[in-house]
N, C-alpha and C. Protein backbone atom coordinates (compact mmCIF):
# COMPACT_ATOMS: atom_id res chain seq x y z
N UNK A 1 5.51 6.49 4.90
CA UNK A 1 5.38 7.90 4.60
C UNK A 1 6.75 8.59 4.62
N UNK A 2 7.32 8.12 5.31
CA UNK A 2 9.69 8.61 5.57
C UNK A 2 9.93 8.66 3.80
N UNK A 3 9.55 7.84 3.64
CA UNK A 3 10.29 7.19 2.33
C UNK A 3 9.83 8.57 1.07
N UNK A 4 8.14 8.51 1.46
CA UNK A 4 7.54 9.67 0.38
C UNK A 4 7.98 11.26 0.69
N UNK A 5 8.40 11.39 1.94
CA UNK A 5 8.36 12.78 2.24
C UNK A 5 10.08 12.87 1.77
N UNK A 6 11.06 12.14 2.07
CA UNK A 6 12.49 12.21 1.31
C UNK A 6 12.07 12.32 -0.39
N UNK A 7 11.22 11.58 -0.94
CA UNK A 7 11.09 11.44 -2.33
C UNK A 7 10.52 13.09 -2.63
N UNK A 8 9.63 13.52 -1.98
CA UNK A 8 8.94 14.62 -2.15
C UNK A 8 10.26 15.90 -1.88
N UNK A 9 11.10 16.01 -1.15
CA UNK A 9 12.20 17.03 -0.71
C UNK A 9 12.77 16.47 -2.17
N UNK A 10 13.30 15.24 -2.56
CA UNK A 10 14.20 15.02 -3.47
C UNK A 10 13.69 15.78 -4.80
N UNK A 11 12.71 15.76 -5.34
CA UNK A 11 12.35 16.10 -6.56
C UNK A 11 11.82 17.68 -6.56
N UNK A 12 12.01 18.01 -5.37
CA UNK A 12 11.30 19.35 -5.27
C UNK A 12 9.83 19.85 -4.69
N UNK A 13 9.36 19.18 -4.48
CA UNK A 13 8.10 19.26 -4.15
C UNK A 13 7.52 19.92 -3.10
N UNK A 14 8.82 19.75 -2.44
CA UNK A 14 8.64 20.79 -1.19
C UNK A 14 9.76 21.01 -0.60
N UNK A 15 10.11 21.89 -0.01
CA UNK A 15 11.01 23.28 0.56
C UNK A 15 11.93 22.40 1.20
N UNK A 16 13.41 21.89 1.02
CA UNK A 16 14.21 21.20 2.12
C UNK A 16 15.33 22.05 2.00
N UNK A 17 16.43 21.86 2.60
CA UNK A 17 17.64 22.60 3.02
C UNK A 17 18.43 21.62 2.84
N UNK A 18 18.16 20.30 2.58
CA UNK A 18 19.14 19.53 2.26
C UNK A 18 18.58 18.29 1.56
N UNK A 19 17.94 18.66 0.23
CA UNK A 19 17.20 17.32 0.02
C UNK A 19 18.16 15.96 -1.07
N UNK A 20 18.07 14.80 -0.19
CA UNK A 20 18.82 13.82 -0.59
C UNK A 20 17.99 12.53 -1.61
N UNK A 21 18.92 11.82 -2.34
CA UNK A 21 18.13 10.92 -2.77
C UNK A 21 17.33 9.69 -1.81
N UNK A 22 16.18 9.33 -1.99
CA UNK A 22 15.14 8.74 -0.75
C UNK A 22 15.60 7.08 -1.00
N UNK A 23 16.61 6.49 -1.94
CA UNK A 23 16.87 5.02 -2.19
C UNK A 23 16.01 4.68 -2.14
N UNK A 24 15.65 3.13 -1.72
CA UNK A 24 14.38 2.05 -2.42
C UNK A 24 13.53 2.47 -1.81
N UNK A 25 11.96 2.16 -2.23
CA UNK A 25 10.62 2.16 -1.59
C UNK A 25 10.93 1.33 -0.19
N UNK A 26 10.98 2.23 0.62
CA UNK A 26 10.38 1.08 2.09
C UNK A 26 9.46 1.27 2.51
N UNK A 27 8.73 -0.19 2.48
CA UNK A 27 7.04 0.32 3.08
C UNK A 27 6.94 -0.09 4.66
N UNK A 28 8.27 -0.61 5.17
CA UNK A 28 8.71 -1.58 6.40
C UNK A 28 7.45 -0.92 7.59
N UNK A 29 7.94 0.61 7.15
CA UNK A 29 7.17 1.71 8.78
C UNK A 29 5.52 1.46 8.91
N UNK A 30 5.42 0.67 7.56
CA UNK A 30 3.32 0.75 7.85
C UNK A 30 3.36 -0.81 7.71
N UNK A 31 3.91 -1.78 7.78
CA UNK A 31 3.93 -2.99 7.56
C UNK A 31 3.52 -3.85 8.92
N UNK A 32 2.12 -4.46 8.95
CA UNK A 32 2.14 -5.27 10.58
C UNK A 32 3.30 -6.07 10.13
N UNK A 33 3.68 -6.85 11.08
CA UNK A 33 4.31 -8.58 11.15
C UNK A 33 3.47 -9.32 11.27
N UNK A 34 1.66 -9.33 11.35
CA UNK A 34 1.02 -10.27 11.69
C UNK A 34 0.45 -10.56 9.82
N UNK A 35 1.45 -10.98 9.10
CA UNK A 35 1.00 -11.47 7.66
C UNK A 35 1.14 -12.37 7.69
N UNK A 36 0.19 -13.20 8.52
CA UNK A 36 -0.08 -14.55 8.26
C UNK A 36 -0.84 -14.74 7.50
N UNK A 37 -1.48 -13.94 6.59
CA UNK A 37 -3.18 -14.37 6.17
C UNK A 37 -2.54 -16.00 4.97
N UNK A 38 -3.71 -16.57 4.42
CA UNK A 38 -3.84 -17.45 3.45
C UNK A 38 -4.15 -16.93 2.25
N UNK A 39 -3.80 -17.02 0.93
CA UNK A 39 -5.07 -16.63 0.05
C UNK A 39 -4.55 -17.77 -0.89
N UNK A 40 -5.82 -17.77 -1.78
CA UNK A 40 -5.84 -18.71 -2.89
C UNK A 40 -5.36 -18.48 -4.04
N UNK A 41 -5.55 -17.19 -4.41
CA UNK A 41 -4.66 -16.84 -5.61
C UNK A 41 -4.38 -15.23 -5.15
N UNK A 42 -3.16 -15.02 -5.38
CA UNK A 42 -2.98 -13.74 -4.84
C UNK A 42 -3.10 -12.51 -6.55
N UNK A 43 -2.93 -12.73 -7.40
CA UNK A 43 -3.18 -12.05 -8.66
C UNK A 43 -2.41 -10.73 -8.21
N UNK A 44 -3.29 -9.89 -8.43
CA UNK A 44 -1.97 -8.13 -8.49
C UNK A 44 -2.94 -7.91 -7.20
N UNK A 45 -3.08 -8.91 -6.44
CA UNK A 45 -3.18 -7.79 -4.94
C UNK A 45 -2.74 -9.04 -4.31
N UNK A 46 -2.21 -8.40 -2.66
CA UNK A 46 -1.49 -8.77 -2.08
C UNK A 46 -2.20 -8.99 -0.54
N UNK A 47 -1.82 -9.73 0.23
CA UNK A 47 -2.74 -9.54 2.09
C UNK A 47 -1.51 -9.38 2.70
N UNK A 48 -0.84 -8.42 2.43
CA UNK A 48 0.19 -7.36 3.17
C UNK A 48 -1.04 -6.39 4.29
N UNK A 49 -0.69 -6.82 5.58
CA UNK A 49 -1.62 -5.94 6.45
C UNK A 49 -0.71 -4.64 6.82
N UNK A 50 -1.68 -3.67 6.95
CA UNK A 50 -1.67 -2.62 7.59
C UNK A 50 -1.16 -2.36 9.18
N UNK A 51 -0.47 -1.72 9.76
CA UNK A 51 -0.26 -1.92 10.57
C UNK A 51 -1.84 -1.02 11.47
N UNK A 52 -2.15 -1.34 12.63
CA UNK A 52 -3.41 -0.87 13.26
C UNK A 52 -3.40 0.31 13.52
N UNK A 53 -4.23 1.44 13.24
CA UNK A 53 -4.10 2.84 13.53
C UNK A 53 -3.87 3.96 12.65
N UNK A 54 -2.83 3.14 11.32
CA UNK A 54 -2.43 3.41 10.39
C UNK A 54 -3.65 4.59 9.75
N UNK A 55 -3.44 5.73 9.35
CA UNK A 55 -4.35 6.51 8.59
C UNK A 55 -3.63 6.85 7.08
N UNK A 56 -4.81 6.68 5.79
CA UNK A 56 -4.21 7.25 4.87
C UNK A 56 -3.99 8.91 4.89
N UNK A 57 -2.94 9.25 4.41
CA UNK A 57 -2.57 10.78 4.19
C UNK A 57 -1.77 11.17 5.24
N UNK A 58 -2.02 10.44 6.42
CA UNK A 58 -1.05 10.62 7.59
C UNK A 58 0.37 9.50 7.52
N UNK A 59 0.24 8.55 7.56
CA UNK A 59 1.29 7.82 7.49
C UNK A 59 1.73 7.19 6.62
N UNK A 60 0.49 6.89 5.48
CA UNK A 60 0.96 6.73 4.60
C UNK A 60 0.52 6.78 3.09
N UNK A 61 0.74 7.06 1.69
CA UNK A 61 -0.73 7.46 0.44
C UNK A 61 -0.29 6.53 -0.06
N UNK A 62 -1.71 6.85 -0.84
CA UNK A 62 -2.15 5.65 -1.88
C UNK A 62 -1.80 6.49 -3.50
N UNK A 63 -1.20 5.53 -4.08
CA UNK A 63 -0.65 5.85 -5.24
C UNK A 63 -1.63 4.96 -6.50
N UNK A 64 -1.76 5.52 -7.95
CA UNK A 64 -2.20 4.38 -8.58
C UNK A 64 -1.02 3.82 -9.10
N UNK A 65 -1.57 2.50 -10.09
CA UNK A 65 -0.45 1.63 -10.73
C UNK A 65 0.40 2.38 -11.57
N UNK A 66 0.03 3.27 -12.42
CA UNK A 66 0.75 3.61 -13.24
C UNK A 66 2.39 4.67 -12.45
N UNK A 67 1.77 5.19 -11.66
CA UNK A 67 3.31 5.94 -10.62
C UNK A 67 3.43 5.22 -9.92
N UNK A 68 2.82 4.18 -9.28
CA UNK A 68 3.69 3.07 -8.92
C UNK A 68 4.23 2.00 -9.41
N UNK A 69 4.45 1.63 -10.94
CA UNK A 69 5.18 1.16 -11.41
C UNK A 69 6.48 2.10 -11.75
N UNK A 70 6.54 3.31 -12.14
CA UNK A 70 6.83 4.46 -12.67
C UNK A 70 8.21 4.35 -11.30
N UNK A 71 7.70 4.56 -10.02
CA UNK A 71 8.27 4.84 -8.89
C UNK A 71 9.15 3.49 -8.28
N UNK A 72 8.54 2.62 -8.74
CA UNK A 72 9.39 1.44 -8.62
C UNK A 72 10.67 0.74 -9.63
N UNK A 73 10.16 0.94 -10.61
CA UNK A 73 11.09 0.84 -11.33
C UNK A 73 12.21 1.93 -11.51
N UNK A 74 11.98 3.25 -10.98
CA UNK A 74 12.94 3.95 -11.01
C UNK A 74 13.89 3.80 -9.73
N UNK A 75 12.80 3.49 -8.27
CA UNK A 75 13.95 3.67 -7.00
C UNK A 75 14.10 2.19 -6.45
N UNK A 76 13.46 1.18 -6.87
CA UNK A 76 13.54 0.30 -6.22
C UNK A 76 12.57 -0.03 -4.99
N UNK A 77 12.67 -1.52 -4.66
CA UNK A 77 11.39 -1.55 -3.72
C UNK A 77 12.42 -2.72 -2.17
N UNK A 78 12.64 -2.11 -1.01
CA UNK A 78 13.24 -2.71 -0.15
C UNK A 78 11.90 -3.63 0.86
N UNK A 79 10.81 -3.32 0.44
CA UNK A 79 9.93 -4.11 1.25
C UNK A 79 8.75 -4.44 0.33
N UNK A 80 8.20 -5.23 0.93
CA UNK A 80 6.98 -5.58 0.42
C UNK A 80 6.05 -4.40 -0.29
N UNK A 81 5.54 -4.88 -1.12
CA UNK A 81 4.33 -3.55 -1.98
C UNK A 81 3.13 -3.98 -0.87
N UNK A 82 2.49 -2.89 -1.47
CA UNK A 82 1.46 -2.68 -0.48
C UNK A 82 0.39 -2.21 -1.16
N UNK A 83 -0.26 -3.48 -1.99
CA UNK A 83 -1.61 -3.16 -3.49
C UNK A 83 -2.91 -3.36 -2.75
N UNK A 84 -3.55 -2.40 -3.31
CA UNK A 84 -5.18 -2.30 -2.84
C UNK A 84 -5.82 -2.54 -3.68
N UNK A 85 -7.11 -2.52 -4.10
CA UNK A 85 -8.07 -2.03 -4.89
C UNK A 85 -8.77 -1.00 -4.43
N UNK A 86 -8.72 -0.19 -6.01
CA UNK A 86 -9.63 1.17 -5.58
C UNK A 86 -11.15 1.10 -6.98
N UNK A 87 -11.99 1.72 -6.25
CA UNK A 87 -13.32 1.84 -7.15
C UNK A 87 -13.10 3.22 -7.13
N UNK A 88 -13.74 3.73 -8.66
CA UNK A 88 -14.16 5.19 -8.38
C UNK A 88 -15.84 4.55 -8.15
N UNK A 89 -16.29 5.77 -7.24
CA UNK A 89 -17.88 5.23 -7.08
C UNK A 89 -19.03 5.49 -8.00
N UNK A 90 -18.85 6.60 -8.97
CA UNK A 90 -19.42 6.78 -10.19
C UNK A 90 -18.69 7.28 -11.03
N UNK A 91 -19.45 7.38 -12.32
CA UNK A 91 -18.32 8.28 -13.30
C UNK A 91 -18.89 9.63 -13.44
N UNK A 92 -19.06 10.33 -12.59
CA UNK A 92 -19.52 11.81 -12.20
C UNK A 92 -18.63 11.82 -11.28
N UNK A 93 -18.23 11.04 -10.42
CA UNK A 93 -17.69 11.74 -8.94
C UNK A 93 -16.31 11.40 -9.35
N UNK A 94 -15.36 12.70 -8.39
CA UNK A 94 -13.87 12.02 -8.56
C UNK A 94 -13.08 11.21 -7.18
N UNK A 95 -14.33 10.81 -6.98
CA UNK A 95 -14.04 10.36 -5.37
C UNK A 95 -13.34 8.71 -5.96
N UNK A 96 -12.43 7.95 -5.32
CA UNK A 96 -12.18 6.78 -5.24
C UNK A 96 -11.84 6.23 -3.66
N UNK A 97 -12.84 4.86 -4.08
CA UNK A 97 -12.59 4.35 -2.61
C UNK A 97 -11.80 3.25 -2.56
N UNK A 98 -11.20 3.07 -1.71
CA UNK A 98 -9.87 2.22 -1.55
C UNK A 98 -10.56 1.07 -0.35
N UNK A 99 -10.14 0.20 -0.80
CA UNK A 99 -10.09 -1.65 0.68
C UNK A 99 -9.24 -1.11 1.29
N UNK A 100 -8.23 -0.92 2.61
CA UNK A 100 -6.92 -0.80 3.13
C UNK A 100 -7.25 -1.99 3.76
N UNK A 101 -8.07 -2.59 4.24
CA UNK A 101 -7.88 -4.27 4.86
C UNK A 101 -7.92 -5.23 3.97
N UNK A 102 -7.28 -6.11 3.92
CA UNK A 102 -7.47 -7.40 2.79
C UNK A 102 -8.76 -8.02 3.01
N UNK A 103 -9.41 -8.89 2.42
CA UNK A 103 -10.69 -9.43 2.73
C UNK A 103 -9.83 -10.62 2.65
N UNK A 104 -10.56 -11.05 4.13
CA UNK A 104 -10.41 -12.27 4.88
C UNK A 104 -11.77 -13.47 4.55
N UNK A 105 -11.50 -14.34 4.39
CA UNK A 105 -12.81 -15.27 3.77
C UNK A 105 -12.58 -16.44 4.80
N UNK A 106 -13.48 -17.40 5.36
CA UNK A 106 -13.18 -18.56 6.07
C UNK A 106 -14.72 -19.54 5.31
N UNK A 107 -14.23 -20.62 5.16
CA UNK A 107 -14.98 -21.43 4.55
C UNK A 107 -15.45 -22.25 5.51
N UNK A 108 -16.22 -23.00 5.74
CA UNK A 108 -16.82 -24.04 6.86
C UNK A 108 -17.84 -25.02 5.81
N UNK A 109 -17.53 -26.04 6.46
CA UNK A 109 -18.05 -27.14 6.40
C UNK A 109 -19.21 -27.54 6.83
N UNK A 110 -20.56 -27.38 6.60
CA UNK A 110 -21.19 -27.85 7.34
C UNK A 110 -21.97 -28.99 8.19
N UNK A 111 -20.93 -29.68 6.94
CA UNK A 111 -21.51 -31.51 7.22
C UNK A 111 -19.87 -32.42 8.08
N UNK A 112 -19.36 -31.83 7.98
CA UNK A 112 -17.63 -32.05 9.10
C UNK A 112 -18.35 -32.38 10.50
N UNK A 113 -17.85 -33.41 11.30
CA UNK A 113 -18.23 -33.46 12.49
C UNK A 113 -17.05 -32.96 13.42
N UNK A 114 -17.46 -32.58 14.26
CA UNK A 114 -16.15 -32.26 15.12
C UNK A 114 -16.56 -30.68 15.54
């Protein structure tokens, strides 16, 4: 959220007294270290975890692809992206709901002895 609120003073968006350029995307401040997960094919999403506690709008927003390509290619990216999937839930509502946890899958065997 450091990173968006410099970007937000930089372009104007809101009231600073000294607003500077915000350099690359760092997503470091919402990033656990526990990215151990596995996945099988990672495609355009990622199991970059959240750090615990983390709230959207407080620490940190959700952007779509198109300004976040837009935003990346203009400032650069010093950490890992941080891709979700979002549903809108109908096409009446303008609500969209976002995963912020990766889905975790574990497979078992049921004929394995041990």
């Amino acid at each position: 959220m450091e990173w968006f609120k410099k970007w937000k003073a930089y372009v104007g968006l809101v009231v600073s007294d000294n607003p500077q350029h915000p350099g690359a995307i760092d997503n470091s401040d919402i990033i656990s270290q526990e990215n151990n997960l596995q996945t099988i094919n990672e495609g355009d999403y990622n199991n970059v975890v959240i750090k615990k506690g983390m709230l959207l709008d407080r620490d940190f927003v959700a952007i779509g692809a198109t300004p976040w390509k837009y935003l990346k290619s203009k400032y650069g990216l010093m950490s890992k992206a941080v891709k979700r999937y979002s549903v809108k839930r109908d096409m009446m509502s303008t609500t969209i709901e976002i995963t912020l946890k990766p889905l975790r899958v574990m497979f078992v065997n049921p004929l394995s002895s041990g």
